[in-house]
PDB file of N, CA and C in Angstrom:
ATOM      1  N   UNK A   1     113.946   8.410  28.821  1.00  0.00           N
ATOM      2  CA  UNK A   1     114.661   9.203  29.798  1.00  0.00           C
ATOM      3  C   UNK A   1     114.032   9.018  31.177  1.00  0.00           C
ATOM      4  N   UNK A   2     114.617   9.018  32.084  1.00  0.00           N
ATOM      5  CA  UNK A   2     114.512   9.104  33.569  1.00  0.00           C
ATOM      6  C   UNK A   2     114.586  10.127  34.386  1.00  0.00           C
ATOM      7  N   UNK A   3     114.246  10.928  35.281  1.00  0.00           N
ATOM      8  CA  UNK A   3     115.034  11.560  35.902  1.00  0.00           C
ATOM      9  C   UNK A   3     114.687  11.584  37.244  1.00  0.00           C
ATOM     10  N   UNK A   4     115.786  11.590  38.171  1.00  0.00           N
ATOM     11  CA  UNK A   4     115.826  11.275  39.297  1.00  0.00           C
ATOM     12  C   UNK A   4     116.913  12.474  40.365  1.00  0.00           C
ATOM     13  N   UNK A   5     116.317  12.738  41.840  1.00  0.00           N
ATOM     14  CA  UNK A   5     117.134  13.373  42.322  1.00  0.00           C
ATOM     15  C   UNK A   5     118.588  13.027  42.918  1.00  0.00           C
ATOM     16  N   UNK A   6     119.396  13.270  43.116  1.00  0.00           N
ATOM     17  CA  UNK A   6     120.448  13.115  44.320  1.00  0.00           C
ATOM     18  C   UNK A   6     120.082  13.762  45.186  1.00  0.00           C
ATOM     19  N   UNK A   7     120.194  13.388  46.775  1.00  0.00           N
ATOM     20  CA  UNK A   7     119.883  13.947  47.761  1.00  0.00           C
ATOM     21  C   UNK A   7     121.333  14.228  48.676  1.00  0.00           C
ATOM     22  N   UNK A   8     121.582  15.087  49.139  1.00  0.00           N
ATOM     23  CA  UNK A   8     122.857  15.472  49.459  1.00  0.00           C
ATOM     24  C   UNK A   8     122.621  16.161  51.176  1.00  0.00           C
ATOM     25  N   UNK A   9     124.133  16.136  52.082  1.00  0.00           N
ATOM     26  CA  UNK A   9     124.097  16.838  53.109  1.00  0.00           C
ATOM     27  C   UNK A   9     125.058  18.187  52.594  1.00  0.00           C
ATOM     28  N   UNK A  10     125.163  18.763  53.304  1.00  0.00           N
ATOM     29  CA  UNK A  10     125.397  20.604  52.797  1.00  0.00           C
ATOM     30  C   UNK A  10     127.466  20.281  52.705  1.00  0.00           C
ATOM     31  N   UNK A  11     128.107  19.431  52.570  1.00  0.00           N
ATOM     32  CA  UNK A  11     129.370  19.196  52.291  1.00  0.00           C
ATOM     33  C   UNK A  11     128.954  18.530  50.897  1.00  0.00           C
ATOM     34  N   UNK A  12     128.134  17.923  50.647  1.00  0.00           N
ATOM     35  CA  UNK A  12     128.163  17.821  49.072  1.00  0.00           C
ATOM     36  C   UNK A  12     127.930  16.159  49.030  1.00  0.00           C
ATOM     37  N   UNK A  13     128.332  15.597  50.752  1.00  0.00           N
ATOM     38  CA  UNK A  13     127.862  14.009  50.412  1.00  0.00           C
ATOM     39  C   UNK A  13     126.622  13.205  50.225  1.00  0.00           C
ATOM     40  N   UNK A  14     126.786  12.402  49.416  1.00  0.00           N
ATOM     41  CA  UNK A  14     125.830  11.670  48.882  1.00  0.00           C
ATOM     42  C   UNK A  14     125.119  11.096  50.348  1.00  0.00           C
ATOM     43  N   UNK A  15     123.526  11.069  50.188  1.00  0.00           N
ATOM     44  CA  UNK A  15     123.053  10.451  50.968  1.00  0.00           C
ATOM     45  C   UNK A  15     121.960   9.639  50.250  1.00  0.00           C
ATOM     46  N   UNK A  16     121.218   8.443  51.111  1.00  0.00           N
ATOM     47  CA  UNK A  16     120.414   7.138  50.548  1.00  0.00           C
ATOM     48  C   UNK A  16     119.256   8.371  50.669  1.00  0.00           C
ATOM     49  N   UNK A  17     117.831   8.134  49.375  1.00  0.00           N
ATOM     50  CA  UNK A  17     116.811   8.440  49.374  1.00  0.00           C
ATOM     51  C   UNK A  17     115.789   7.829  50.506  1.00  0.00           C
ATOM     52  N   UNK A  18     115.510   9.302  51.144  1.00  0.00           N
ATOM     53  CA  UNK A  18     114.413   8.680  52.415  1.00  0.00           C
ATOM     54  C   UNK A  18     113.754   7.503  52.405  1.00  0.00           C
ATOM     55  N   UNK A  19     113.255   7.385  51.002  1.00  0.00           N
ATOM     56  CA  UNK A  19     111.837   6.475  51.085  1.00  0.00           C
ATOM     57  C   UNK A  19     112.216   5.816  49.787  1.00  0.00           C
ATOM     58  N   UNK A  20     113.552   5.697  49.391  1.00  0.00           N
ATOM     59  CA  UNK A  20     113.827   4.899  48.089  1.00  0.00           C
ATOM     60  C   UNK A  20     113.836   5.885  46.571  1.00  0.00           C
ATOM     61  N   UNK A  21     114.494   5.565  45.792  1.00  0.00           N
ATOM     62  CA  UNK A  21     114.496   6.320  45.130  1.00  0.00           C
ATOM     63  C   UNK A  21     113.533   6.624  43.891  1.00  0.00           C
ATOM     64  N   UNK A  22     112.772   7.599  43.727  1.00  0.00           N
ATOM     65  CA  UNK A  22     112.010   7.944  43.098  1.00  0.00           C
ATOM     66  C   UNK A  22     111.933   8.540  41.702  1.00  0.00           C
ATOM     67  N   UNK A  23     111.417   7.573  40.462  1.00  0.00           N
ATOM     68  CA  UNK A  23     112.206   8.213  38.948  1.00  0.00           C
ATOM     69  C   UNK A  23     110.902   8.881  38.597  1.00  0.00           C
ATOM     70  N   UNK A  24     111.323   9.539  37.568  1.00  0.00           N
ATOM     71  CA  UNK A  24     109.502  10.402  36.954  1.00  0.00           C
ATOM     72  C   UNK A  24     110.015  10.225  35.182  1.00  0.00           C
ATOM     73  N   UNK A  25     108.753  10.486  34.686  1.00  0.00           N
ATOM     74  CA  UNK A  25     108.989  10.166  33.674  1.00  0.00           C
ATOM     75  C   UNK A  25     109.530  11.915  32.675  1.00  0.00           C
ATOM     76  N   UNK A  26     109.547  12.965  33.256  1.00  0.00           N
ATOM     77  CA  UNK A  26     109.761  13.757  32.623  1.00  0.00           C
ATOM     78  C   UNK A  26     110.197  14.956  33.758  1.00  0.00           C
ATOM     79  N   UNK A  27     111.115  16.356  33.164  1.00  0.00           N
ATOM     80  CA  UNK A  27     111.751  16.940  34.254  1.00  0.00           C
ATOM     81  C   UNK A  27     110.926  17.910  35.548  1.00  0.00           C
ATOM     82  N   UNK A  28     109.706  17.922  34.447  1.00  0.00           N
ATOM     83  CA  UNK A  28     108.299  18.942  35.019  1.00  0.00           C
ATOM     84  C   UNK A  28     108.129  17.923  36.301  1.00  0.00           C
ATOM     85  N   UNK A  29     107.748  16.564  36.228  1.00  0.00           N
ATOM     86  CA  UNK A  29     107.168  15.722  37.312  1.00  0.00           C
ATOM     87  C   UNK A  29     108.437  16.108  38.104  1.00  0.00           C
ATOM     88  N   UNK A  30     109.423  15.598  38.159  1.00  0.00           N
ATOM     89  CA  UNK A  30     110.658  15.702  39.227  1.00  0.00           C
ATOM     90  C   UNK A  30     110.489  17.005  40.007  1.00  0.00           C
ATOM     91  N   UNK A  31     110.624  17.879  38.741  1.00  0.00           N
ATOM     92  CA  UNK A  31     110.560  19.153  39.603  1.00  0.00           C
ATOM     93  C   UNK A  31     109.102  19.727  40.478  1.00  0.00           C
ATOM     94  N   UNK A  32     108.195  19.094  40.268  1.00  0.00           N
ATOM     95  CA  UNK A  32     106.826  18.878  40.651  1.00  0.00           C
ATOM     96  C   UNK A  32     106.958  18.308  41.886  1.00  0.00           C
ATOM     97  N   UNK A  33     107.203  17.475  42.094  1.00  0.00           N
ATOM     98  CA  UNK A  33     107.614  16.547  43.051  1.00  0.00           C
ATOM     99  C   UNK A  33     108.519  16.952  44.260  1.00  0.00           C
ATOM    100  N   UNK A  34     109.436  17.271  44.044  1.00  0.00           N
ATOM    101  CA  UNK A  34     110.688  18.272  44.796  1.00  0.00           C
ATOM    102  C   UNK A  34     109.869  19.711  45.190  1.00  0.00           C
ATOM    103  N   UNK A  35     108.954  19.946  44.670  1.00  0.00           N
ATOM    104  CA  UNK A  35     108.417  21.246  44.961  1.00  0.00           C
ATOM    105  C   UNK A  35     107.187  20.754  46.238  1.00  0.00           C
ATOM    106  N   UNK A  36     106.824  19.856  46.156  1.00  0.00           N
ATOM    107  CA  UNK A  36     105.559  18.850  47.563  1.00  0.00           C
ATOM    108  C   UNK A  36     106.281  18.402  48.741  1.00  0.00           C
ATOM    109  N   UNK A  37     107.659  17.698  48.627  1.00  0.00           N
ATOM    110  CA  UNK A  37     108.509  17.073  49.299  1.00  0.00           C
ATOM    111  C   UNK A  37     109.341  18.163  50.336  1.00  0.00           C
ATOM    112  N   UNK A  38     110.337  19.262  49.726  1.00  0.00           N
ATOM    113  CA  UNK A  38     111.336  19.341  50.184  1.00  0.00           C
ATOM    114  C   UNK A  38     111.001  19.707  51.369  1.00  0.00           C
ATOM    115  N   UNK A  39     110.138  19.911  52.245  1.00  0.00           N
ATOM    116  CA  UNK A  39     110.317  20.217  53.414  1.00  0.00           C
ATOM    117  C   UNK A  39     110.196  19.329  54.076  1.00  0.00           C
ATOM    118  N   UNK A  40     110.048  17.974  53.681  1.00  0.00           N
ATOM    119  CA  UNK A  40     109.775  16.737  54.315  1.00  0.00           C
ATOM    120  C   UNK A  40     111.382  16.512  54.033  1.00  0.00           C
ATOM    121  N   UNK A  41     111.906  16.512  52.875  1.00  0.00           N
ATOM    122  CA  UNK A  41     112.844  16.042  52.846  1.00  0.00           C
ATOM    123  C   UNK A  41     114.239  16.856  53.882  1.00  0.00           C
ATOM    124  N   UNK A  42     113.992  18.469  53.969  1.00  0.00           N
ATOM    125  CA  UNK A  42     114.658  18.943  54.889  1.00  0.00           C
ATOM    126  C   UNK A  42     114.473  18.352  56.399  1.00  0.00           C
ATOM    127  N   UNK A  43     113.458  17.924  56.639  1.00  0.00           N
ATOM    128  CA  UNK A  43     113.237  17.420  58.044  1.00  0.00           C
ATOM    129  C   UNK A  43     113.641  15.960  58.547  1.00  0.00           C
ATOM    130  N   UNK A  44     114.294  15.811  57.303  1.00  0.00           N
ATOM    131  CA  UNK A  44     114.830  14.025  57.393  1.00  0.00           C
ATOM    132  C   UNK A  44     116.077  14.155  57.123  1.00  0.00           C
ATOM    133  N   UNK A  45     116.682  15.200  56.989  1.00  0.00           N
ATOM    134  CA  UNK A  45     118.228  15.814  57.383  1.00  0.00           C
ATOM    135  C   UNK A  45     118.728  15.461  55.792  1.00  0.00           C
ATOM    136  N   UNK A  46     118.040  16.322  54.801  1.00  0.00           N
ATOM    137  CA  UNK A  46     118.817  16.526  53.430  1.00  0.00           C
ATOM    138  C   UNK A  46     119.220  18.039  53.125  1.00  0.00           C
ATOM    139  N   UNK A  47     119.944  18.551  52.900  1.00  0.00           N
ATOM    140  CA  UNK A  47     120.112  19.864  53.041  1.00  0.00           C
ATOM    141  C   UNK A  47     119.961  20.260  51.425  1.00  0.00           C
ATOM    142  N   UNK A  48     120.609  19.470  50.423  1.00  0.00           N
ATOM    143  CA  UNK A  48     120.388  19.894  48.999  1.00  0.00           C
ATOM    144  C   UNK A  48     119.593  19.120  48.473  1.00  0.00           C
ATOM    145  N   UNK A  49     119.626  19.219  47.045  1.00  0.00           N
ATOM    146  CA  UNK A  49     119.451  18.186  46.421  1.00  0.00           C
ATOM    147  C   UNK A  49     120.510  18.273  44.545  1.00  0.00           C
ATOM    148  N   UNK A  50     120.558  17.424  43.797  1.00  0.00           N
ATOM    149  CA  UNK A  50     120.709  17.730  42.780  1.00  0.00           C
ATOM    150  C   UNK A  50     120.066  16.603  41.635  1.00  0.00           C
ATOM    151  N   UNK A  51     119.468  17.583  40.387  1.00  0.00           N
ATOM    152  CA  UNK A  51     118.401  16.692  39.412  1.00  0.00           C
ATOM    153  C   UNK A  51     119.361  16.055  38.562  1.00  0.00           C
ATOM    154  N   UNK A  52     118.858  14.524  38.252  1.00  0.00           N
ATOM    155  CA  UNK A  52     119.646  14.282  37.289  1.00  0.00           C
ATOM    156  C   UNK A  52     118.947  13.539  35.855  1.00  0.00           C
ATOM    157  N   UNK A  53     119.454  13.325  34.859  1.00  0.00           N
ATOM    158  CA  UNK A  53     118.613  12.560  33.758  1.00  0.00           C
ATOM    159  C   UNK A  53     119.603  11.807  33.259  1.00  0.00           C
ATOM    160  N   UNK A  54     118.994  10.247  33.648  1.00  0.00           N
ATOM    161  CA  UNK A  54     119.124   9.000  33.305  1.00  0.00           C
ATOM    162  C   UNK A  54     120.751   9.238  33.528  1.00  0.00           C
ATOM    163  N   UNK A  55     120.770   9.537  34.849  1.00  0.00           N
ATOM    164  CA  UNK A  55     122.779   9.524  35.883  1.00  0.00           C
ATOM    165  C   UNK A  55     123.162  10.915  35.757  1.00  0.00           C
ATOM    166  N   UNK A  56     123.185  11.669  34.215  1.00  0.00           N
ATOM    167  CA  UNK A  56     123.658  13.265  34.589  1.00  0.00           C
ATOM    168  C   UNK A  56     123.319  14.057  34.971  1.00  0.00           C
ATOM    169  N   UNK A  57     123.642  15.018  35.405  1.00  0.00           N
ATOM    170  CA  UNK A  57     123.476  16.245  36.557  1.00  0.00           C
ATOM    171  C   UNK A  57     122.756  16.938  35.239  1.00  0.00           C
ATOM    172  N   UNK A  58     122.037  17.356  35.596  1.00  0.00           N
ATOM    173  CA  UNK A  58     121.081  18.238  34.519  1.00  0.00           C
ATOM    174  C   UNK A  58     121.717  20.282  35.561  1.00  0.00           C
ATOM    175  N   UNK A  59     121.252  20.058  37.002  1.00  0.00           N
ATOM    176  CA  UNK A  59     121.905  21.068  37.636  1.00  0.00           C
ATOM    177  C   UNK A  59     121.677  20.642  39.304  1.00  0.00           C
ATOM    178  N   UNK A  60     122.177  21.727  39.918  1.00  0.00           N
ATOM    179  CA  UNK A  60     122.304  21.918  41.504  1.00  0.00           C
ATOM    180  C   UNK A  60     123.832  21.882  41.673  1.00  0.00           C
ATOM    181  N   UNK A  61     123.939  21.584  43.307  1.00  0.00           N
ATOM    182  CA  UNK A  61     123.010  21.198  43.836  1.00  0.00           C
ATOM    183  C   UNK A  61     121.871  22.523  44.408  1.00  0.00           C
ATOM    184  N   UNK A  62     121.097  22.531  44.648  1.00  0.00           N
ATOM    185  CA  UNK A  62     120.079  23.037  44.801  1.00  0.00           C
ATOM    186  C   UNK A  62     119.169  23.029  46.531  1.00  0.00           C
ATOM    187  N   UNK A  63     120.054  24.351  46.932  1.00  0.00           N
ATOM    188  CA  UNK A  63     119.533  23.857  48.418  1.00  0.00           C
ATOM    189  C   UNK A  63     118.282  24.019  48.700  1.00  0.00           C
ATOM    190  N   UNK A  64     118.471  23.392  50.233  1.00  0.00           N
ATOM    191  CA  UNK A  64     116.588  23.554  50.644  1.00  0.00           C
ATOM    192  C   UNK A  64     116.323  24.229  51.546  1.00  0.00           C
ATOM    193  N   UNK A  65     117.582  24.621  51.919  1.00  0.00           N
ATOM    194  CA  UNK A  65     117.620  26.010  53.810  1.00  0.00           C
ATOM    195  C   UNK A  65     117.099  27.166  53.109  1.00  0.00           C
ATOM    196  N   UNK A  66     117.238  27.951  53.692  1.00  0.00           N
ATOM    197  CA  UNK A  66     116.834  29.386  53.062  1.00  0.00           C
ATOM    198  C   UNK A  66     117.893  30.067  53.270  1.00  0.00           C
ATOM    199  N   UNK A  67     118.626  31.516  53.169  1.00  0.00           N
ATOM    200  CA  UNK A  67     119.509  32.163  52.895  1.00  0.00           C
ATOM    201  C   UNK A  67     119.747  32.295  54.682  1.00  0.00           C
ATOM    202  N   UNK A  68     118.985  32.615  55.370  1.00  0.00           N
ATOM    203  CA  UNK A  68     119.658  32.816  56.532  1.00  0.00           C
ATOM    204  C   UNK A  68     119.300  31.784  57.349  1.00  0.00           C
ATOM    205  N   UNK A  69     119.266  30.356  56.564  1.00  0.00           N
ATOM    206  CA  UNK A  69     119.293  29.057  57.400  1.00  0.00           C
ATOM    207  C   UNK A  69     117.806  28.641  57.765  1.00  0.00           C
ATOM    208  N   UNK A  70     117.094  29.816  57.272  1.00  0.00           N
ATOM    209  CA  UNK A  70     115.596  29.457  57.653  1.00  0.00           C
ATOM    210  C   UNK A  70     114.998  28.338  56.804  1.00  0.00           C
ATOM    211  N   UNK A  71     114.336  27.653  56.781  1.00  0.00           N
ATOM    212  CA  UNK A  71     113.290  26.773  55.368  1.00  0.00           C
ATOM    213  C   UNK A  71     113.087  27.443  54.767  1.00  0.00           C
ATOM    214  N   UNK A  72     112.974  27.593  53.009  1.00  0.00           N
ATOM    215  CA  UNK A  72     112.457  28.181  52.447  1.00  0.00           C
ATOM    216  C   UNK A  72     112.421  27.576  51.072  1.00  0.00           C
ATOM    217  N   UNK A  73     111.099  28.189  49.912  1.00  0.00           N
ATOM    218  CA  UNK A  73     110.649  27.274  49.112  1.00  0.00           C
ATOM    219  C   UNK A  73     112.307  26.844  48.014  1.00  0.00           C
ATOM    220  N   UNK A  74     112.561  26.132  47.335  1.00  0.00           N
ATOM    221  CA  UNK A  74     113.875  26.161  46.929  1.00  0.00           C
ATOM    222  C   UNK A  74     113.493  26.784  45.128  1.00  0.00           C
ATOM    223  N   UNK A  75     114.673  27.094  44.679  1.00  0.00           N
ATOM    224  CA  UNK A  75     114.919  28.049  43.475  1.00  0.00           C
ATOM    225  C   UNK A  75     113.928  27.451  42.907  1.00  0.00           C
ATOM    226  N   UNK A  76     113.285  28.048  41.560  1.00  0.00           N
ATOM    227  CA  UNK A  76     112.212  27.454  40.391  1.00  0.00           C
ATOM    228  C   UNK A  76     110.766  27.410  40.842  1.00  0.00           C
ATOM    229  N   UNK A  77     110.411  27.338  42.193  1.00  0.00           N
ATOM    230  CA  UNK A  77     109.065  27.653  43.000  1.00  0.00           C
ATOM    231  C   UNK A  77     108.391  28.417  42.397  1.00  0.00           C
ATOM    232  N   UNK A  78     107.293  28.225  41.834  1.00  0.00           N
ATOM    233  CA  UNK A  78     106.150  29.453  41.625  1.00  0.00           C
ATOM    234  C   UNK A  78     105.970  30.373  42.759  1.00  0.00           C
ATOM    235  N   UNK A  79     106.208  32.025  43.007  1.00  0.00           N
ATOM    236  CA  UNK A  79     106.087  32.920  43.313  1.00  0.00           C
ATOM    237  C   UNK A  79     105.322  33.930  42.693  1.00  0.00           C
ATOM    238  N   UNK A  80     104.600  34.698  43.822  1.00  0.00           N
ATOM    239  CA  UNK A  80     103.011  35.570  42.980  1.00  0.00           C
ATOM    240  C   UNK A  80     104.153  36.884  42.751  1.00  0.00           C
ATOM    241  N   UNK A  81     103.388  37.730  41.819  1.00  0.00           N
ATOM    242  CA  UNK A  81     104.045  38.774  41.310  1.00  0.00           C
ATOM    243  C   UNK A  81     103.524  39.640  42.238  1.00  0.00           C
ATOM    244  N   UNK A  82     105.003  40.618  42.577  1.00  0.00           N
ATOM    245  CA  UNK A  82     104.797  41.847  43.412  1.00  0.00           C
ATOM    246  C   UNK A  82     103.708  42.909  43.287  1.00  0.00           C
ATOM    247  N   UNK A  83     103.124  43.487  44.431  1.00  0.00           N
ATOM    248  CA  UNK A  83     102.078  44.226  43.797  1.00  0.00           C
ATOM    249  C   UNK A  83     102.350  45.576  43.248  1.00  0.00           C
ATOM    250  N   UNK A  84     101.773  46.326  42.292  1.00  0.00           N
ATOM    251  CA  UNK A  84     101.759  47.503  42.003  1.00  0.00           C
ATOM    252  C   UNK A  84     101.287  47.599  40.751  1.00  0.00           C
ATOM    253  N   UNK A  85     102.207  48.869  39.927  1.00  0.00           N
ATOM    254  CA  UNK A  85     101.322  49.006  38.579  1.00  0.00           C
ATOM    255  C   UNK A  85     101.605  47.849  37.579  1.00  0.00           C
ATOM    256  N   UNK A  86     100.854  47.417  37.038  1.00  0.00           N
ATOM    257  CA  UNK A  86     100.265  46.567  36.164  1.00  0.00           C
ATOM    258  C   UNK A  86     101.232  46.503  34.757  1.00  0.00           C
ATOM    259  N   UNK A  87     101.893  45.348  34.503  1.00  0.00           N
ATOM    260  CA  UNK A  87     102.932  45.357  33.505  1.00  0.00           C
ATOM    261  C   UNK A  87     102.708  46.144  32.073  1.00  0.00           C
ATOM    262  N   UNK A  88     103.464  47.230  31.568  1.00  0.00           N
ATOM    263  CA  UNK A  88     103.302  47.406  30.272  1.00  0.00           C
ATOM    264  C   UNK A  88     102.585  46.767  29.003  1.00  0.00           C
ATOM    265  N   UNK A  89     102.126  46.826  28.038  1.00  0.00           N
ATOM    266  CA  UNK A  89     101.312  45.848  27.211  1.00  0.00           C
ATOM    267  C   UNK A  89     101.995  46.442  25.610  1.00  0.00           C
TER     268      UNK A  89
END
């Protein structure tokens, strides 16, 4: 298996990979990868992206703006847990 991104502008068209296209050998690396990049990749005028394995859309597209157009990390990002009382056990 392969998996590789599509890189997209915010109408949904296909655009060429910045720097060529990049396969990983499993979905963790891709998504690993997309998690180092996308703000490089927002700054080289990609607005989505969508994952695929070996050609199919696994999901997305998956933007990289933030809700009110700002940058922001995109869906699946590790985020710290809110503070307060301490989860049930």
């Amino acid at each position: 298996m392969v998996w590789t991104w599509q890189f997209e502008k915010a109408d949904g068209s296909t655009v060429a990979a910045p720097n060529g296209t990049e396969e990983f050998p499993t979905q963790g690396d891709a998504e690993s990868w997309i998690g180092e990049t996308w703000k490089e990749l927002l700054d080289g005028g990609i607005d989505q992206v969508v994952l695929l394995e070996d050609g199919d859309k696994v999901y997305g597209p998956m933007n990289l703006h933030g809700e009110t157009g700002e940058t922001a990390e995109p869906a699946g990002a590790e985020t710290a847990e809110p503070a307060g009382e301490p989860a049930a056990e």
